[in-house]
Protein backbone atom coordinates (compact mmCIF):
# COMPACT_ATOMS: atom_id res chain seq x y z
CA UNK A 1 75.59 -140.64 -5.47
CA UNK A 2 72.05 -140.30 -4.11
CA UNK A 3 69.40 -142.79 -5.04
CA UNK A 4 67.27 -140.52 -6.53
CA UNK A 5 70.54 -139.29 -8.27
CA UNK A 6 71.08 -142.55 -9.70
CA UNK A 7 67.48 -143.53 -10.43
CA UNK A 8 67.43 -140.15 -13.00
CA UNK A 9 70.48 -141.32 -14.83
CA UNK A 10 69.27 -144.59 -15.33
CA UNK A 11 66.53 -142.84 -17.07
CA UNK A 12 68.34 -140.01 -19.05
CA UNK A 13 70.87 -142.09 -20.31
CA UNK A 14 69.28 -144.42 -22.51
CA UNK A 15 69.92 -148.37 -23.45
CA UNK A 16 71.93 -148.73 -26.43
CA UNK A 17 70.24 -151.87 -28.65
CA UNK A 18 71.69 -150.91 -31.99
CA UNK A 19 74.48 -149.01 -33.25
CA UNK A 20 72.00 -145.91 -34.16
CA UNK A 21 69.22 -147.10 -31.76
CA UNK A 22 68.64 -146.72 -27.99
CA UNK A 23 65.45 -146.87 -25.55
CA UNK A 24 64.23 -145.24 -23.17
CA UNK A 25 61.98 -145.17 -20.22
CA UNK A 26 60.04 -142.50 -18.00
CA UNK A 27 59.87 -141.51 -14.01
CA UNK A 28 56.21 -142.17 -12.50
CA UNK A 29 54.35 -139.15 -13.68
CA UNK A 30 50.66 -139.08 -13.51
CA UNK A 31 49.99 -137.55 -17.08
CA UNK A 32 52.62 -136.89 -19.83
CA UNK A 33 56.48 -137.48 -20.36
CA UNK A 34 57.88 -134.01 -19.17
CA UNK A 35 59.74 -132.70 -21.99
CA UNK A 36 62.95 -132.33 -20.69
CA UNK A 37 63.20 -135.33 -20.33
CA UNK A 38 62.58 -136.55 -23.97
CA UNK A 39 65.22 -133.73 -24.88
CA UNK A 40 67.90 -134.76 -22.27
CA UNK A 41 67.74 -138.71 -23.78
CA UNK A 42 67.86 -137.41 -27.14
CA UNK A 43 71.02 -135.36 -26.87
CA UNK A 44 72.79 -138.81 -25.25
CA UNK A 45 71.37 -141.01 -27.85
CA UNK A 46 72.89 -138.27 -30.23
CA UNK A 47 76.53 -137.96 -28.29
CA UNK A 48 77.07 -141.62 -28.32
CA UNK A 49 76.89 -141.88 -31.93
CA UNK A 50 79.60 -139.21 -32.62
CA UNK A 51 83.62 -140.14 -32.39
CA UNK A 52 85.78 -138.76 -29.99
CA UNK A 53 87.21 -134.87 -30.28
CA UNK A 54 83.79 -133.41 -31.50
CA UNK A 55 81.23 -131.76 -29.13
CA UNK A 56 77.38 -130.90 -29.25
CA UNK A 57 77.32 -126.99 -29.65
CA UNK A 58 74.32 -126.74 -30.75
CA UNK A 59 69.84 -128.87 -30.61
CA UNK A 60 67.03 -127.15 -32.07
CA UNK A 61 63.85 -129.50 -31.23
CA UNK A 62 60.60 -129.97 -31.71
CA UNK A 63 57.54 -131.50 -29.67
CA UNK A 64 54.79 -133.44 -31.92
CA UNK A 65 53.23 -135.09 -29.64
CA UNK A 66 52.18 -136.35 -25.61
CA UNK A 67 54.73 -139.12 -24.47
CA UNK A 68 53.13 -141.75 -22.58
CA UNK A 69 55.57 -142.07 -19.06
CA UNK A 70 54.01 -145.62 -18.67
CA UNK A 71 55.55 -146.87 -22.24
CA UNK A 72 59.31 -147.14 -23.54
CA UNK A 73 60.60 -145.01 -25.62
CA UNK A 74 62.73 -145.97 -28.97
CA UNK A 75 65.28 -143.17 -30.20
CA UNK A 76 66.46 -143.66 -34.09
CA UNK A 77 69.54 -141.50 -34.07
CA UNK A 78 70.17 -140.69 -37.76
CA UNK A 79 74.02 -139.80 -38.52
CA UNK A 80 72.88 -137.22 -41.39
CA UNK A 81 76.91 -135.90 -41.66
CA UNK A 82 80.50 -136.96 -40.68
CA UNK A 83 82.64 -133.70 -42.04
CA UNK A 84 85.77 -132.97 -41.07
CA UNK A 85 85.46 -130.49 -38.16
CA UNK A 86 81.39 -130.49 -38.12
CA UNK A 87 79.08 -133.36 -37.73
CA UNK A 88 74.73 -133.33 -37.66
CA UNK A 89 72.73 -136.05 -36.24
CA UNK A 90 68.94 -136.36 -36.32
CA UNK A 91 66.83 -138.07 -33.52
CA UNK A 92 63.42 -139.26 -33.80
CA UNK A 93 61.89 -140.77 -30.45
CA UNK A 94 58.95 -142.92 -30.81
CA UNK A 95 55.98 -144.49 -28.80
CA UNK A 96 53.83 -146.68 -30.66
CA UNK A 97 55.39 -146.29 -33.76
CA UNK A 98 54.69 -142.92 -34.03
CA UNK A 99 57.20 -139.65 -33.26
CA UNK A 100 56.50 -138.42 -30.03
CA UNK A 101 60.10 -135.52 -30.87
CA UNK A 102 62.20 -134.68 -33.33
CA UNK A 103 65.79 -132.78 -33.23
CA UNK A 104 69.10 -131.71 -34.98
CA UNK A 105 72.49 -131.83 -33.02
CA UNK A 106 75.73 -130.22 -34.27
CA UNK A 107 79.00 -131.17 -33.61
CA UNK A 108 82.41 -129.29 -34.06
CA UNK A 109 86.09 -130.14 -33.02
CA UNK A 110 87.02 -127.51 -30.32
CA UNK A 111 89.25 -125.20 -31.68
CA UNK A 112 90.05 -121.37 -30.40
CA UNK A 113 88.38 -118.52 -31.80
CA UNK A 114 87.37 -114.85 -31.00
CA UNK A 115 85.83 -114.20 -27.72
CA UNK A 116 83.29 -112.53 -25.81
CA UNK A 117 80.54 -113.58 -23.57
CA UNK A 118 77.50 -111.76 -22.26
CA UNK A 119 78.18 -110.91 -18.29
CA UNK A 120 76.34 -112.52 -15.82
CA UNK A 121 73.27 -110.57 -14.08
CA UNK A 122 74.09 -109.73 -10.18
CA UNK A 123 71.48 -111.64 -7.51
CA UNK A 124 71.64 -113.11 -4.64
CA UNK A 125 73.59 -116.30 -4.57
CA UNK A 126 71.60 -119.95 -3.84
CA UNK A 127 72.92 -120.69 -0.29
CA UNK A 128 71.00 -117.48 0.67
CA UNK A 129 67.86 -118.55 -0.94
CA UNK A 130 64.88 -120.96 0.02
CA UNK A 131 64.79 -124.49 -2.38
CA UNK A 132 61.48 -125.57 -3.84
CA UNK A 133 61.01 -128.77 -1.84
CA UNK A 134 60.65 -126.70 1.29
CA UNK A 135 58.42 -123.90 -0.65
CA UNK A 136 56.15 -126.12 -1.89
CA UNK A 137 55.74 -127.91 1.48
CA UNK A 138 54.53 -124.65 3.07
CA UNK A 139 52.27 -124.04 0.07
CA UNK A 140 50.77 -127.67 0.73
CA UNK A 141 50.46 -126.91 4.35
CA UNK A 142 48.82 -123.25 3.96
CA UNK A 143 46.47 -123.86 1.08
CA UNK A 144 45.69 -128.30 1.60
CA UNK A 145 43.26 -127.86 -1.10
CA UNK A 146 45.19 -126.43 -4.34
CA UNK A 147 49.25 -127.61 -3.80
CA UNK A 148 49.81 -131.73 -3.71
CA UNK A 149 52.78 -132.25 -1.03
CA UNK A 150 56.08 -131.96 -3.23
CA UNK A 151 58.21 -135.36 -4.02
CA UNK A 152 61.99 -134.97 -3.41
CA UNK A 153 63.93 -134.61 -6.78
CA UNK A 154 67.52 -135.13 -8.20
CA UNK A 155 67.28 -131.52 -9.08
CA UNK A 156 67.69 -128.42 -6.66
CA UNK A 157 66.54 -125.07 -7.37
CA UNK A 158 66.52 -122.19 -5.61
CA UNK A 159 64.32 -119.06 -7.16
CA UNK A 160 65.79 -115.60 -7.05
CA UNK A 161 62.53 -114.24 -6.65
CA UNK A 162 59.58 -115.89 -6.47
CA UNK A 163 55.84 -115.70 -7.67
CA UNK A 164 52.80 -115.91 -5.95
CA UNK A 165 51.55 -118.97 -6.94
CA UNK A 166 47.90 -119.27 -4.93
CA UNK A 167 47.50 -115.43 -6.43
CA UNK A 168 49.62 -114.84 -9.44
CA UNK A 169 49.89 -110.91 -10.49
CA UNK A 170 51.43 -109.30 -13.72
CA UNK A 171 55.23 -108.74 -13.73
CA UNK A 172 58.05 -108.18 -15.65
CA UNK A 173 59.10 -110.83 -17.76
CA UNK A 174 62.39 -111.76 -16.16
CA UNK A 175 63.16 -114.28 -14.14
CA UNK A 176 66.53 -116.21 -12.19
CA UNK A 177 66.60 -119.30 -10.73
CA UNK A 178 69.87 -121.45 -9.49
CA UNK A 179 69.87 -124.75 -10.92
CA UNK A 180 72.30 -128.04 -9.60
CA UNK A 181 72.30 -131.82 -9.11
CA UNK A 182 73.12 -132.66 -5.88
CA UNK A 183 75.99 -134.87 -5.83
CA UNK A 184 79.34 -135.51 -8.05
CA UNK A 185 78.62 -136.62 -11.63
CA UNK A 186 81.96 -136.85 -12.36
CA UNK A 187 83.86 -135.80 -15.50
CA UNK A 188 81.96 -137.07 -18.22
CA UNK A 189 80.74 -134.43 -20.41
CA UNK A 190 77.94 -136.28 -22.22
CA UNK A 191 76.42 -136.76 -18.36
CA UNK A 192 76.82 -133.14 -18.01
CA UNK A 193 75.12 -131.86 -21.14
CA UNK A 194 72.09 -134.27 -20.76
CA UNK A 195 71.34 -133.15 -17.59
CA UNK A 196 71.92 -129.19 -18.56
CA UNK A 197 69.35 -130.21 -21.49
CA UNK A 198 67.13 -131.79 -19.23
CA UNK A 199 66.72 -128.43 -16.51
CA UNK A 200 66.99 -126.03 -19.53
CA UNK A 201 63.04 -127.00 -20.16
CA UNK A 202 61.81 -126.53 -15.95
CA UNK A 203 60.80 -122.68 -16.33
CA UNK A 204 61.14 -121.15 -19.80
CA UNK A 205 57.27 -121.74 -20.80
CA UNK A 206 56.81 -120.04 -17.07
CA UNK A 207 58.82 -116.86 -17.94
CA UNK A 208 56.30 -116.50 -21.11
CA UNK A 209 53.23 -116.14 -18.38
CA UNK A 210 55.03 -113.67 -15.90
CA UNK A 211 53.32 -110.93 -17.45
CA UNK A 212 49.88 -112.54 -17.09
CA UNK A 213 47.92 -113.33 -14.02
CA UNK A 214 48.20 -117.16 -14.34
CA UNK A 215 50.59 -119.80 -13.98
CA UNK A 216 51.77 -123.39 -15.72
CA UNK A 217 49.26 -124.47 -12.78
CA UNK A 218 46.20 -122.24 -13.76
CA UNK A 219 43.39 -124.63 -14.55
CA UNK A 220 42.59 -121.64 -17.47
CA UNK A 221 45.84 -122.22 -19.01
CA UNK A 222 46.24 -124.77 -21.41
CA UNK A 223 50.39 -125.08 -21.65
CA UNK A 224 52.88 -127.13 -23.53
CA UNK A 225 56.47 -126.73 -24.59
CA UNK A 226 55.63 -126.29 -28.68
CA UNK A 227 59.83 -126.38 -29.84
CA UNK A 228 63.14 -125.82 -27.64
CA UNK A 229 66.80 -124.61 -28.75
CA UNK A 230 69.68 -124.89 -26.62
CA UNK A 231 73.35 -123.93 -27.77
CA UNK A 232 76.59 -125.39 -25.55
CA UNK A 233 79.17 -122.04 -25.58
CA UNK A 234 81.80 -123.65 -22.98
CA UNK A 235 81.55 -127.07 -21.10
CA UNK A 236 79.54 -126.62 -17.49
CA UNK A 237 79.16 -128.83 -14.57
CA UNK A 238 75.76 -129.51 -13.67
CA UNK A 239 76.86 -131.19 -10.59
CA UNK A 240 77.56 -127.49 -9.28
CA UNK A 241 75.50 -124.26 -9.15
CA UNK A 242 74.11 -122.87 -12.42
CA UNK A 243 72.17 -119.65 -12.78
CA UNK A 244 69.52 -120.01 -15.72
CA UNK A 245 68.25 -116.35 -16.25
CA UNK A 246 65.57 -115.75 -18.28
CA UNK A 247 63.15 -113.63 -20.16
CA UNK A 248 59.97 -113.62 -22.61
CA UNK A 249 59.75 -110.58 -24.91
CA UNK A 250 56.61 -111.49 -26.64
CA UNK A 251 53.26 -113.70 -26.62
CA UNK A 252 50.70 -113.62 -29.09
CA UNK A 253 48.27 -116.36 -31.25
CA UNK A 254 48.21 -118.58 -28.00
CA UNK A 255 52.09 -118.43 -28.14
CA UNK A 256 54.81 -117.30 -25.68
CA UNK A 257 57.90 -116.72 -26.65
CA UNK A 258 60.97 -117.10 -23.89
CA UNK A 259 65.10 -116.98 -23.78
CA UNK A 260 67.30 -118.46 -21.19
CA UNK A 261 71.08 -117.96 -20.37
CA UNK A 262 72.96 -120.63 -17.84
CA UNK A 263 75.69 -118.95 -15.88
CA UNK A 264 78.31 -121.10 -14.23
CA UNK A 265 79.00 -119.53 -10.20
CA UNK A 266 82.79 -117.63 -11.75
CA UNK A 267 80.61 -116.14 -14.53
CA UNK A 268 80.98 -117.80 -17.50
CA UNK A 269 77.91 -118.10 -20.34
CA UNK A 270 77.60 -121.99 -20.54
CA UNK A 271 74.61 -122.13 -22.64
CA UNK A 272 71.74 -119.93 -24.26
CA UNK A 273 68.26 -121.74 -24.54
CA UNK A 274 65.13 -120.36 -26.98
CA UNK A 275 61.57 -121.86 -26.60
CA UNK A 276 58.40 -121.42 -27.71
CA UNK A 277 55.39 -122.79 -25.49
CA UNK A 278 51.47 -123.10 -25.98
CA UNK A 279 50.02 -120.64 -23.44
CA UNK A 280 45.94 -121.04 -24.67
CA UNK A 281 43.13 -119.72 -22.36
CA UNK A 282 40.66 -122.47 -22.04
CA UNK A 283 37.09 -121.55 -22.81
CA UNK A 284 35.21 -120.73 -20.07
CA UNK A 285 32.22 -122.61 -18.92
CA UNK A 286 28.65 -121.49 -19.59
């Protein structure tokens, strides 16, 4: 395992002081706690309270506030219901005494059932595609004065089809990226599902500005993940190639609206994501 492999876990799966409570910290970032993040430590603090045999299937979130990356956070994990083949937890994270994120998790015993799944769409597969370390380095190099030099990550992706970022035009709202963490994470499915959580927020507030001539990056665009939904349809290894497809069929009120879909490489729907995102034009300057 790579140390910048190791040095995300340490983060993502939080410190266990209390039965129900667990703490957090934050990677260096220069402003605010990136919200996957916050959602990935959530959804461990939440799996570790729940007994074995029953599995998150579905986390519908909300973000209240800015985290600070420089402070810890506390998660209160509350165990709102025990049934016998469902269970619900609530998780409040905190900085300074006051919530910073809120979310629901639901549980089930795996059982069989009807099935269908959507299919997956047909693009070209990672190996043949460029990652975003080496993108961003050329954008650094070609235009010194907008792109910082990128930072290795724990997390490779690979877009399908990328934007213009120094000169962002209007296109369709669709979007495919391959996701993976570089490395084996073994077979522990809590590890798995906290890092799925944690890439599910990279690009879905980005899908919402795809029809619009600005990015995340635009200094006109004010943007922030507002609430985030992900449901868990089979078990997924994030350790291997995922395809998170996406889409955004509305924006309005300062809002954009996006959906996301994580393939596994043989296929198979692992998870479906929802999200609205702030996506305000700043005023312009007299």
């Amino acid at each position: 395992m790579s140390d910048l492999l190791q040095e995300l876990l340490n983060h993502l799966e939080v410190k266990r002081i209390d039965t129900f409570l667990f703490t957090g910290s934050s990677p260096k970032r220069p402003r605010r706690i990136f919200g996957g993040q916050v959602l990935a430590q959530s959804l461990n603090a939440a799996n570790r309270s729940i007994d074995g045999g029953r599995v998150a299937h579905s986390m519908h979130a909300h973000f209240l506030r800015p985290g600070n990356p420089a402070k810890q956070i506390v998660f209160e994990v509350d165990p709102t219901r025990d049934g016998r083949s469902f269970a619900t937890r609530r998780v409040v994270a905190k900085q300074d005494g006051k919530p910073i994120f809120i979310t629901s998790v639901s549980y089930q015993e795996i059982e069989e059932g009807l099935n269908h799944e959507a299919p997956m769409p047909e693009v070209v597969a990672p190996e043949g595609l460029q990652n975003d370390f080496d993108y961003w380095t050329e954008m650094a190099e070609k235009y010194p004065d907008r792109f910082d030099a990128p930072f290795s990550q724990a997390v490779e992706r690979r877009v399908v089809k990328r934007r213009d970022y120094a000169s962002p035009q209007p296109e369709d709202p669709i979007s495919h990226m391959w996701f993976r963490v570089p490395g084996d994470l073994g077979d522990d499915a809590n590890r798995h599902q906290t890092l799925i959580a944690f890439i599910s927020d990279f690009a879905l507030l980005g899908a919402a500005l795809l029809p619009h001539p600005y990015t995340a990056a635009s200094k006109k665009i004010q943007a922030a993940s507002l609430d985030h939904a992900i449901w868990f349809h089979r078990p997924g290894r994030a350790d291997d190639y995922l395809l998170y497809s996406m889409d955004s069929p509305n924006s309005g009120g300062g809002r954009g609206f996006s959906r996301g879909q994580f393939f596994s490489r043989d296929g198979r729907l692992i998870a479906s994501t929802a999200q609205e995102s702030l996506i305000r034009l700043r005023p312009s300057s007299p």
